[in-house]
C-alpha atoms as a PDB file:
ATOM      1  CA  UNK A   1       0.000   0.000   0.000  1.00  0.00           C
ATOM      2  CA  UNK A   2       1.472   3.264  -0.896  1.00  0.00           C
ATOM      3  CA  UNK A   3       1.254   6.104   1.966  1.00  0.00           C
ATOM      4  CA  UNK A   4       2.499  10.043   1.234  1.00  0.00           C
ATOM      5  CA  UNK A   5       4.118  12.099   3.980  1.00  0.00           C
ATOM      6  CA  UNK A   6       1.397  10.391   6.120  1.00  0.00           C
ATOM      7  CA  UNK A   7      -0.043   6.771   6.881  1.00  0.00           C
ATOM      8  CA  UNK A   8      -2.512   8.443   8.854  1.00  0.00           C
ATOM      9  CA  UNK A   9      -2.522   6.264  12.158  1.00  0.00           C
ATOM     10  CA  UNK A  10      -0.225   3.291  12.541  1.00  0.00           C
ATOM     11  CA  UNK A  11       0.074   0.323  15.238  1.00  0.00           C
ATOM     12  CA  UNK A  12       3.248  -1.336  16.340  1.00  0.00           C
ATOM     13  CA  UNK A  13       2.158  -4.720  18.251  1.00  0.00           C
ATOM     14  CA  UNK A  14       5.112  -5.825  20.666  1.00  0.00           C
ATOM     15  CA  UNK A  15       4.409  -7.565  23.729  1.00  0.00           C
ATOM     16  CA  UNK A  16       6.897 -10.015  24.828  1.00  0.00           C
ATOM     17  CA  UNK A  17      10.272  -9.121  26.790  1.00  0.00           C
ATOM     18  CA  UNK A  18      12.125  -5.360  27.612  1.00  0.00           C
ATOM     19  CA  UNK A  19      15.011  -6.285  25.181  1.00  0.00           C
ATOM     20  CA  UNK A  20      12.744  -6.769  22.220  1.00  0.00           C
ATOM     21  CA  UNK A  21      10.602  -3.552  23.147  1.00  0.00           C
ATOM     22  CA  UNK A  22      14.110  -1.664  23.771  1.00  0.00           C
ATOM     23  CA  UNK A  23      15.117  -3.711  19.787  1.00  0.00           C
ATOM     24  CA  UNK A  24      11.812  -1.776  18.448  1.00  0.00           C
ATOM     25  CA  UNK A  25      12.285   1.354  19.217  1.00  0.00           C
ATOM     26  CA  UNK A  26      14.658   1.424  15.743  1.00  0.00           C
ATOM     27  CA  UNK A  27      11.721   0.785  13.972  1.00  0.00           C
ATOM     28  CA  UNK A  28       9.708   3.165  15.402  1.00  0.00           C
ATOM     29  CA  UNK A  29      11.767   6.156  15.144  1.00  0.00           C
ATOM     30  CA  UNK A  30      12.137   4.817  11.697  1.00  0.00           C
ATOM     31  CA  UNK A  31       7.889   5.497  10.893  1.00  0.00           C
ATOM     32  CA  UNK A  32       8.065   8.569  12.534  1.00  0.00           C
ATOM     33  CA  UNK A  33      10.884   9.966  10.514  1.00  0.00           C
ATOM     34  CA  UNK A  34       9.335   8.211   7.051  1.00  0.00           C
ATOM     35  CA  UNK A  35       5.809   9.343   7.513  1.00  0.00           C
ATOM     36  CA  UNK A  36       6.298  12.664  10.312  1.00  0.00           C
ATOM     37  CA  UNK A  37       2.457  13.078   9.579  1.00  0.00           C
ATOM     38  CA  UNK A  38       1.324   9.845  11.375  1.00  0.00           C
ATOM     39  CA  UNK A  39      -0.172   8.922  14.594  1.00  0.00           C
ATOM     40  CA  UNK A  40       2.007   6.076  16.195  1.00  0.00           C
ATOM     41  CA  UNK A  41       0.596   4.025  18.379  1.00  0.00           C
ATOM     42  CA  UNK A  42       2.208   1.124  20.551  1.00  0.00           C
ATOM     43  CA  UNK A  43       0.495  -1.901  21.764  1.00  0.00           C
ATOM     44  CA  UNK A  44       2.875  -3.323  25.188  1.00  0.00           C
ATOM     45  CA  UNK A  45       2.450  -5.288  28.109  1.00  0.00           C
ATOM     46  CA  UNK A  46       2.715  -3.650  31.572  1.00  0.00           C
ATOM     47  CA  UNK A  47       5.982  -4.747  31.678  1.00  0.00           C
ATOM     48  CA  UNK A  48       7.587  -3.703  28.760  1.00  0.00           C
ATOM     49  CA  UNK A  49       5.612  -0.657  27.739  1.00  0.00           C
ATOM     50  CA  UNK A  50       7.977   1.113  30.310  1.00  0.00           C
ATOM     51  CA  UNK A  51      10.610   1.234  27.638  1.00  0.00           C
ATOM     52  CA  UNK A  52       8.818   4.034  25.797  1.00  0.00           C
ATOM     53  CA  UNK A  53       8.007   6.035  28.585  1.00  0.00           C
ATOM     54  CA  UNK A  54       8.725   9.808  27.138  1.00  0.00           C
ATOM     55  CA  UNK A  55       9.451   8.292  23.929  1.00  0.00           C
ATOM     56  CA  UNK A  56       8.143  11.223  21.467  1.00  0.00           C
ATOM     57  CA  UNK A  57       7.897   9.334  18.561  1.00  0.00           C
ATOM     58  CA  UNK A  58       4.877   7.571  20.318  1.00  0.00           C
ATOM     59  CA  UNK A  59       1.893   9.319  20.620  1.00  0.00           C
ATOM     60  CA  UNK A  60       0.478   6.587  22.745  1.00  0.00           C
ATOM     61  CA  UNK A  61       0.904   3.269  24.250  1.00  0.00           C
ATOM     62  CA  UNK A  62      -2.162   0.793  24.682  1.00  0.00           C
ATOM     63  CA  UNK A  63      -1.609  -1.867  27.516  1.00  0.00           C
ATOM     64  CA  UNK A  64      -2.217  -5.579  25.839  1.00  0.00           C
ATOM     65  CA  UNK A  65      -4.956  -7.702  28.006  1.00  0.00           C
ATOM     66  CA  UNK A  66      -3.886 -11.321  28.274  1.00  0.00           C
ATOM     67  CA  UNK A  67      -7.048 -13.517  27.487  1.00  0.00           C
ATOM     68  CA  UNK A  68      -5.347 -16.875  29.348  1.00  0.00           C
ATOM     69  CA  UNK A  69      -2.309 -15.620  31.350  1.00  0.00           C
ATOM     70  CA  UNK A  70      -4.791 -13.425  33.501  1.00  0.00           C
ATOM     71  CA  UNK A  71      -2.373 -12.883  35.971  1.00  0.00           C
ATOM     72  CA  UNK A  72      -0.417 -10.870  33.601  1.00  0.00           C
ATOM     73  CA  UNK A  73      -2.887  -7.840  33.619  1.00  0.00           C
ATOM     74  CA  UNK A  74      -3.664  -4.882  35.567  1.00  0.00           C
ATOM     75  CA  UNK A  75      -6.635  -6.287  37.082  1.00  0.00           C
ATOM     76  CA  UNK A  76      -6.342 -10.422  37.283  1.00  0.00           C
ATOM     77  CA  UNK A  77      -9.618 -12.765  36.785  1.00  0.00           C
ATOM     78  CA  UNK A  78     -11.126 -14.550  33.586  1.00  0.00           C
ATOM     79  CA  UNK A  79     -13.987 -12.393  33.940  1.00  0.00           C
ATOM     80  CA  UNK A  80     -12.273  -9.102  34.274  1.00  0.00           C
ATOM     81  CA  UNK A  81     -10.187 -10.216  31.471  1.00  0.00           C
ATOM     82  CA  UNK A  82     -12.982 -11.031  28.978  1.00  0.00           C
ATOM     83  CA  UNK A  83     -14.060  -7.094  29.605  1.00  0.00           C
ATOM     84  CA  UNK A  84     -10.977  -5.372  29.289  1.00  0.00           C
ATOM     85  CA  UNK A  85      -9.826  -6.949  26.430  1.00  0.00           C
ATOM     86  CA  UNK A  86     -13.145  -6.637  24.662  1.00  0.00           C
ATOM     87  CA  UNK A  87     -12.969  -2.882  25.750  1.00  0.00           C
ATOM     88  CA  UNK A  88      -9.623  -2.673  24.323  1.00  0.00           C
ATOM     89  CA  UNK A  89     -10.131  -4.068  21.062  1.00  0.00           C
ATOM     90  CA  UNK A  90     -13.274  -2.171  20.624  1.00  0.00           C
ATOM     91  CA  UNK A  91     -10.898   1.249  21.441  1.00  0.00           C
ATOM     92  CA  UNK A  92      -8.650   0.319  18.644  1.00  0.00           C
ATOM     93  CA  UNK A  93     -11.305  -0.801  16.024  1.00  0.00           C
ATOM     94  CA  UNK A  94     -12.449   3.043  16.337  1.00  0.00           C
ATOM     95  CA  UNK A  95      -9.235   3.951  15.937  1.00  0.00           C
ATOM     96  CA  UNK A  96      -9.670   2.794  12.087  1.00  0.00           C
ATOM     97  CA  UNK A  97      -5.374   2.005  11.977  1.00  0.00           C
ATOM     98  CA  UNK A  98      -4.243   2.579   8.307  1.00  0.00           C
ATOM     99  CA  UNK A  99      -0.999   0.051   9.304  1.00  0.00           C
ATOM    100  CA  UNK A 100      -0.646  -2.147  11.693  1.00  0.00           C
ATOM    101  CA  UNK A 101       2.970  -3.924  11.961  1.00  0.00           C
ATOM    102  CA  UNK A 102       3.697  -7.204  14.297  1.00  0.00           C
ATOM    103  CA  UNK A 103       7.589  -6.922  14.070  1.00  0.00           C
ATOM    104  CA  UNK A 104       8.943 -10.047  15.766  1.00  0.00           C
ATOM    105  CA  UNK A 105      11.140 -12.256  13.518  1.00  0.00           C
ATOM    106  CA  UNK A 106       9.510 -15.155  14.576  1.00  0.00           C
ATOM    107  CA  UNK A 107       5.695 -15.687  13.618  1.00  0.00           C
ATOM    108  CA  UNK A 108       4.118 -14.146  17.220  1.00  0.00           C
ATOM    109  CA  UNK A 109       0.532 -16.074  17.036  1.00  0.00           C
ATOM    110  CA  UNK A 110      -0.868 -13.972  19.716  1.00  0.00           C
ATOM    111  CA  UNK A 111      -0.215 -10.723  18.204  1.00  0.00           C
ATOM    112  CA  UNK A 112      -1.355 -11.637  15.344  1.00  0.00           C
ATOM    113  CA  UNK A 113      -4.815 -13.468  16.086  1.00  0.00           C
ATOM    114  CA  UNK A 114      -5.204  -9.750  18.108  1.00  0.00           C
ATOM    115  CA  UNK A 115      -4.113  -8.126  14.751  1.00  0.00           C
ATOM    116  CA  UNK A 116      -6.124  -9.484  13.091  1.00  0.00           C
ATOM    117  CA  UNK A 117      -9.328  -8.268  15.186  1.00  0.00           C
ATOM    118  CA  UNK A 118      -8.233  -5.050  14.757  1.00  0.00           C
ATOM    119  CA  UNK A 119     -10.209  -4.361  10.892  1.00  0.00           C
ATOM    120  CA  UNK A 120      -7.096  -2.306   9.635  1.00  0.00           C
ATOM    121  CA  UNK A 121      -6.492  -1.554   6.174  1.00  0.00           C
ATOM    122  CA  UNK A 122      -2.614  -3.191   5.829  1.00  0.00           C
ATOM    123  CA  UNK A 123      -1.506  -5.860   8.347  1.00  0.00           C
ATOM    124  CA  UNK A 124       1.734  -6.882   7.828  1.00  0.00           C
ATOM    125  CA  UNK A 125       4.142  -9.688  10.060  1.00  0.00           C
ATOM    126  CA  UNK A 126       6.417 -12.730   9.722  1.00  0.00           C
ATOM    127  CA  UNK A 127       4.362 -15.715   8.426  1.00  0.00           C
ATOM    128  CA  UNK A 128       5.663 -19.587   8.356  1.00  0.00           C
ATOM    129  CA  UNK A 129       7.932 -18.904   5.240  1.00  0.00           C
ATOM    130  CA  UNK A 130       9.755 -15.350   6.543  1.00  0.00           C
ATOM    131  CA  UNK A 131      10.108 -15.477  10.028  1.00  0.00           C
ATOM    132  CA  UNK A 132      13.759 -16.287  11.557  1.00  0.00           C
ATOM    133  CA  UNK A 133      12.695 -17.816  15.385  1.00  0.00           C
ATOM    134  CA  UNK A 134      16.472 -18.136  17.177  1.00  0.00           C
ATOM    135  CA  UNK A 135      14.949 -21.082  19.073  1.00  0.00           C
ATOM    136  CA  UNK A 136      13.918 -23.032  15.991  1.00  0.00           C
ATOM    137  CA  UNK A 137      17.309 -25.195  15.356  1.00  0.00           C
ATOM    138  CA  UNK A 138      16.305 -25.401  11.593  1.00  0.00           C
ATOM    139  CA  UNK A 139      15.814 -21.826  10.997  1.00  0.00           C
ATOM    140  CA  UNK A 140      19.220 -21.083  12.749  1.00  0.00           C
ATOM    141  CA  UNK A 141      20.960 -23.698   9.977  1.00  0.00           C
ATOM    142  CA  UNK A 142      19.310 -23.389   7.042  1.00  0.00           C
ATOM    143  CA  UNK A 143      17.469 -19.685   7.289  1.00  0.00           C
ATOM    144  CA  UNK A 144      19.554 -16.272   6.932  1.00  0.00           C
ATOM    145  CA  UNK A 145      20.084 -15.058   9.939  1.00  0.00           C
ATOM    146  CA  UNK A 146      18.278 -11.567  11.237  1.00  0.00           C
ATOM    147  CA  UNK A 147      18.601  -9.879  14.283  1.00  0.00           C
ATOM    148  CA  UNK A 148      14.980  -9.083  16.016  1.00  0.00           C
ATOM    149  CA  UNK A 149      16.166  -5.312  15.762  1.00  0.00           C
ATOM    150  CA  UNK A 150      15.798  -5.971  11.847  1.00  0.00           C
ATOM    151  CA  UNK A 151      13.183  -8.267  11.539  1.00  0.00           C
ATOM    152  CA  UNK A 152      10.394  -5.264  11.521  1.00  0.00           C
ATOM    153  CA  UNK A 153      11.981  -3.355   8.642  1.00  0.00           C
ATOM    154  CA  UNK A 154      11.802  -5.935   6.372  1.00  0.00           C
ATOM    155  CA  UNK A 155       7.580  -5.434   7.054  1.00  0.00           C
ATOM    156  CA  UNK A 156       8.361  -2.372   6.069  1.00  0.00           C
ATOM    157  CA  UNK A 157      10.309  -1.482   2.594  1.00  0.00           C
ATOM    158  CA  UNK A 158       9.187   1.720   2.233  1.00  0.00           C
ATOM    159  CA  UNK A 159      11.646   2.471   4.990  1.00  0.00           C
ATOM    160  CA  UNK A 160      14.391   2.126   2.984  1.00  0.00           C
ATOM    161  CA  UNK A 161      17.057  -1.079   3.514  1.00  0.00           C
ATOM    162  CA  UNK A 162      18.804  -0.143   7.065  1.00  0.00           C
ATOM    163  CA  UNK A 163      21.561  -2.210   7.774  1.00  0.00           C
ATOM    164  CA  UNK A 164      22.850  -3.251  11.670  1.00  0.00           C
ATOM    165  CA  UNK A 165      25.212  -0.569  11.941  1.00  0.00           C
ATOM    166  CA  UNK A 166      22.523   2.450  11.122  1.00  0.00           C
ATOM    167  CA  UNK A 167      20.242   1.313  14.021  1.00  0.00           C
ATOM    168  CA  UNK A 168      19.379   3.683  16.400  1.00  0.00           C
ATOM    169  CA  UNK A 169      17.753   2.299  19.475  1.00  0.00           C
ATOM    170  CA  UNK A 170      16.649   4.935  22.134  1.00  0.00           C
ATOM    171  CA  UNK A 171      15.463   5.234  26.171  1.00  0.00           C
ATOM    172  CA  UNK A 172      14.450   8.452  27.587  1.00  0.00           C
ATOM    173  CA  UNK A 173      14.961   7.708  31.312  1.00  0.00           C
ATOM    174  CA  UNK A 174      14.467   9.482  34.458  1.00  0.00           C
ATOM    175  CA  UNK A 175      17.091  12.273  34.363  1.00  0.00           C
ATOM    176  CA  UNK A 176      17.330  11.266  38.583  1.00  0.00           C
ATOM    177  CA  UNK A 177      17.585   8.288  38.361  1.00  0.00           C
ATOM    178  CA  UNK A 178      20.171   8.386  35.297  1.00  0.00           C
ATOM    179  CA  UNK A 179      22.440  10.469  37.977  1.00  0.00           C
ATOM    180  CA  UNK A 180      21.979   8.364  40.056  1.00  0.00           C
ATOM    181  CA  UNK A 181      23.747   5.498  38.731  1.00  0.00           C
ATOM    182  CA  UNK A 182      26.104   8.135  36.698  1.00  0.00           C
ATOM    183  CA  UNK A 183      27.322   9.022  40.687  1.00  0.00           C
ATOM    184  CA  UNK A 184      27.214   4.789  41.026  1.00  0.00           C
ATOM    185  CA  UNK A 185      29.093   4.173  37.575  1.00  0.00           C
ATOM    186  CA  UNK A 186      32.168   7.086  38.913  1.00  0.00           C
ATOM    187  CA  UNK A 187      34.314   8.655  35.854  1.00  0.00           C
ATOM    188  CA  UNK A 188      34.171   6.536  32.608  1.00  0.00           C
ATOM    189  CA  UNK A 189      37.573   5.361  31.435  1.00  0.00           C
ATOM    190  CA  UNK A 190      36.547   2.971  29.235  1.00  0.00           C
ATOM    191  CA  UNK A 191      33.760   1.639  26.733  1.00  0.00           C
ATOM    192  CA  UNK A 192      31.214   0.754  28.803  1.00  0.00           C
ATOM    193  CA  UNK A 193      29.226  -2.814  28.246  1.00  0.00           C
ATOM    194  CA  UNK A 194      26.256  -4.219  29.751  1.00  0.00           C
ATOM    195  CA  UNK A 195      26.220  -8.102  29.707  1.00  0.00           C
ATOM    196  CA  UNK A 196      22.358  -8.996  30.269  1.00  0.00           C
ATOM    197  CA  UNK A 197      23.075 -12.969  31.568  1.00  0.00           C
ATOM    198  CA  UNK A 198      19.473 -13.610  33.052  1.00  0.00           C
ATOM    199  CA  UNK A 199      16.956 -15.156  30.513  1.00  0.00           C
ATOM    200  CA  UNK A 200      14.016 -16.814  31.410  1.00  0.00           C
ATOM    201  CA  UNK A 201      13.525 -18.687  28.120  1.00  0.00           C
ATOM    202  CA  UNK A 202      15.690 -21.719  28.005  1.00  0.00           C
ATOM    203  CA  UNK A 203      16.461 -22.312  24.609  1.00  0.00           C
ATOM    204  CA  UNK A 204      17.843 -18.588  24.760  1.00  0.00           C
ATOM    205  CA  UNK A 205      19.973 -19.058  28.187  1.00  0.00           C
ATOM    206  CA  UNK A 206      23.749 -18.589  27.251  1.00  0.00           C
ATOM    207  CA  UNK A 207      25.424 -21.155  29.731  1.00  0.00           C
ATOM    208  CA  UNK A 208      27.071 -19.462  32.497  1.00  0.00           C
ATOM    209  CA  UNK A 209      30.711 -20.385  31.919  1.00  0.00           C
ATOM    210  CA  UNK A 210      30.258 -18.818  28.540  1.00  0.00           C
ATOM    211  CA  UNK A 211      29.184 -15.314  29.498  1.00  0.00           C
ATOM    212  CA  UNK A 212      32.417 -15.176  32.172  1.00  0.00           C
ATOM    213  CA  UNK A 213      34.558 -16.154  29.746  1.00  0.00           C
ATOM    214  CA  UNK A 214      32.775 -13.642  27.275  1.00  0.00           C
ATOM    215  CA  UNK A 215      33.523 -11.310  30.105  1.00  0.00           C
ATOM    216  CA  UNK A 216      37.241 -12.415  31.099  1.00  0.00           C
ATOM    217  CA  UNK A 217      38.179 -11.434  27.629  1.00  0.00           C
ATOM    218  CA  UNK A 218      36.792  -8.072  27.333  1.00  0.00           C
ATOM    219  CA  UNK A 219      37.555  -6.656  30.834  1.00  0.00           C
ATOM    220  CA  UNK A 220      40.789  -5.249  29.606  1.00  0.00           C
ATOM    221  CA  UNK A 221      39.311  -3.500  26.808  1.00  0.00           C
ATOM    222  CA  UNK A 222      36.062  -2.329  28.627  1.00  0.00           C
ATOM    223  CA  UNK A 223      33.815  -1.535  31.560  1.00  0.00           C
ATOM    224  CA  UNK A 224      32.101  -4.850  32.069  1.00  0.00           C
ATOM    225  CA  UNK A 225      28.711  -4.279  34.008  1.00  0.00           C
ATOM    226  CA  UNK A 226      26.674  -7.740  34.084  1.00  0.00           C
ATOM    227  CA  UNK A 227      22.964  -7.080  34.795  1.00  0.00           C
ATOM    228  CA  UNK A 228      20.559  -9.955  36.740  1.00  0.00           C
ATOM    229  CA  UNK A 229      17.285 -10.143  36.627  1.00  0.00           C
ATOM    230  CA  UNK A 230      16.222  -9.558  40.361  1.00  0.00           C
ATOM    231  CA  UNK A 231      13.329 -12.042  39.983  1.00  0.00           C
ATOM    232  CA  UNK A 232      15.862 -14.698  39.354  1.00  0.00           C
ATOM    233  CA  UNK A 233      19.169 -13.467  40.975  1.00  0.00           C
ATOM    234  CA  UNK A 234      18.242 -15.237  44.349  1.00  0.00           C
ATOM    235  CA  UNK A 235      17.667 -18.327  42.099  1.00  0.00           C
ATOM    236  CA  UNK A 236      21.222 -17.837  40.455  1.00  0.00           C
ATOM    237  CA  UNK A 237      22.706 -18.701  43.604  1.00  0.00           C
ATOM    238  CA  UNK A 238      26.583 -17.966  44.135  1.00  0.00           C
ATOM    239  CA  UNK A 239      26.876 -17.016  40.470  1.00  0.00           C
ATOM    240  CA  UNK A 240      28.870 -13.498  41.028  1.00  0.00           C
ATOM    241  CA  UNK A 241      31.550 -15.862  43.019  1.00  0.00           C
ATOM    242  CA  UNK A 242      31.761 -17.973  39.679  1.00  0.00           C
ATOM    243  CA  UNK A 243      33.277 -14.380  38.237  1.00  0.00           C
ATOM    244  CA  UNK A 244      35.921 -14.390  40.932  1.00  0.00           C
ATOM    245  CA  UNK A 245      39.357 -13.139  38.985  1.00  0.00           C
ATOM    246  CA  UNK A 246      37.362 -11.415  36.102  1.00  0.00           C
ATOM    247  CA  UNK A 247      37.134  -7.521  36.382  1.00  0.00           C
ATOM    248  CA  UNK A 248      33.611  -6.687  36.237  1.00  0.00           C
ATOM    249  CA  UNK A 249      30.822  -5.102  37.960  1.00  0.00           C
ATOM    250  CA  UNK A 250      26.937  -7.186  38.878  1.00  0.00           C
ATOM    251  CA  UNK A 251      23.981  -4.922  39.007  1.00  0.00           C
ATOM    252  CA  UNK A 252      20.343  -6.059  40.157  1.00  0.00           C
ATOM    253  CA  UNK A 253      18.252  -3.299  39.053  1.00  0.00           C
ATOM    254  CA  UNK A 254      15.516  -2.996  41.398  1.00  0.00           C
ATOM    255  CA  UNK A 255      12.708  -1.405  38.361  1.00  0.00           C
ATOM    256  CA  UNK A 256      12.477  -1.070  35.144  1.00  0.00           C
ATOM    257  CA  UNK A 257      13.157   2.377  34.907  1.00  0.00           C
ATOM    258  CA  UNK A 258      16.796   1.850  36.913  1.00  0.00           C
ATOM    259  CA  UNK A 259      17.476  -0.562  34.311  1.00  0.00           C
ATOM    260  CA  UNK A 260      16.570   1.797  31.660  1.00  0.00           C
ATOM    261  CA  UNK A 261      18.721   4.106  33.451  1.00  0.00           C
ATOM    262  CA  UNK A 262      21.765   2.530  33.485  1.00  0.00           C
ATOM    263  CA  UNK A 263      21.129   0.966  30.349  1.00  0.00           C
ATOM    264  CA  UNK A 264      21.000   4.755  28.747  1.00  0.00           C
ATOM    265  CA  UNK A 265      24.604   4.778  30.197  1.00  0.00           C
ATOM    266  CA  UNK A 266      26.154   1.956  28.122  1.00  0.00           C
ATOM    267  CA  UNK A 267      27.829   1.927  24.803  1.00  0.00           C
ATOM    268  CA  UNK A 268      26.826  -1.411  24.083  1.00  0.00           C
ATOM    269  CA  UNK A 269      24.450  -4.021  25.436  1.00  0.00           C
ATOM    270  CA  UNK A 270      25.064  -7.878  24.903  1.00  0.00           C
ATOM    271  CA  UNK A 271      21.696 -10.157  25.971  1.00  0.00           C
END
């Protein structure tokens, strides 16, 4: 479908994990610079729609209502959940979207079945035959290999083709609490890299022993901050005395927005 300066209003569905959301925001700068006329909207999960807060290429966020993982949403209970999400979906329908992109590399069923209730004119995501899925051994041998920061521009060609080096991911934190851990970090003398080791997906879990050695070999070239996920640090045992002898510094950000704090700090983020 061909758009002018504007695609009137358009919907980015993303509601799995902080790194993809924090992956997305390429894209969306990307819509707001190609069409500057457009309304972008956001479709996120409580958890993760905290990585656009004062994002201005958004002009609004929409929080996702789980139909079977209840306790996900704001207000828990089948029947409560029945409501909302009928609410929500009738909020959107009269929101008549001229686009609506689902930009996961992998084919995301549940965005798309709510996509797909949605009545918009152009719906566009990964389907069986275009999707790269990291957790799919078949796709990783015999499928070209795209990082989930990509995967939403190739929805998209009228964006142009953007390669991995032109991305431009953003965070607008909390200017306090962005001193905050400025004052924590001291003077920067090197690069600084944040190692995200926690991952609650299995197939995606980088074995421990691999991320300190990852670590070992970069400490003399960079700041090495590793970052745990505090609902499974206490799970992860004695795994900061595993990094005894490498030079590096374990973080447990308490919220979302610290970790979008600090992560505003870094140069480069490895999860």
């Amino acid at each position: 479908m061909a758009y002018g300066n504007s695609a009137g209003r358009i919907l980015v569905i993303r509601i799995d994990f902080l790194g993809d959301m924090l992956c997305t925001t390429a894209l969306l700068g990307a819509l707001k610079r190609r069409w500057p006329g457009s309304e972008l909207h956001v479709v996120a999960n409580r958890y993760n729609a905290a990585v656009l807060a004062g994002n201005p290429d958004v002009d609004a966020v929409h929080t996702y209502v789980y139909s079977r993982q209840c306790e996900r949403n704001d207000r828990p209970g089948r029947l409560r959940a029945f409501l909302d999400r009928m609410r929500l979906v009738r909020r959107l329908r009269r929101l008549r979207f001229d686009l609506v992109v689902v930009p996961n590399g992998g084919m995301h069923r549940s965005s798309v079945q709510f996509a797909r209730q949605l009545g918009a004119k152009d719906c566009r995501w990964h389907d069986a035959d275009t999707e790269f899925d990291d957790r799919k051994p078949d796709h990783v041998t015999t499928r070209p290999i795209c990082h989930e920061a990509l995967s939403g521009f190739r929805l998209v060609p009228e964006l142009g083709g953007v390669g991995i080096d032109e991305l431009v991911l953003t965070v607008h934190p909390d200017r306090t609490l962005q001193q905050a851990w400025r004052d924590r970090l001291g003077p920067r003398t090197k690069p600084r890299v944040g190692l995200f080791v926690s991952n609650k997906a299995a197939e995606r879990r980088w074995p421990a022993d691999r991320w300190r050695e990852l670590g070992r070999r970069l400490a003399p070239l960079v700041d090495v901050i590793v970052f745990r996920d505090p609902a499974l640090a206490s799970a992860d045992g004695g795994a900061c005395d595993a990094w005894q002898g490498v030079e590096a510094r374990h973080v447990v950000p308490s919220s979302v927005g610290e970790l979008m704090a600090l992560a505003s700090l870094l140069d480069a983020i490895v999860s």
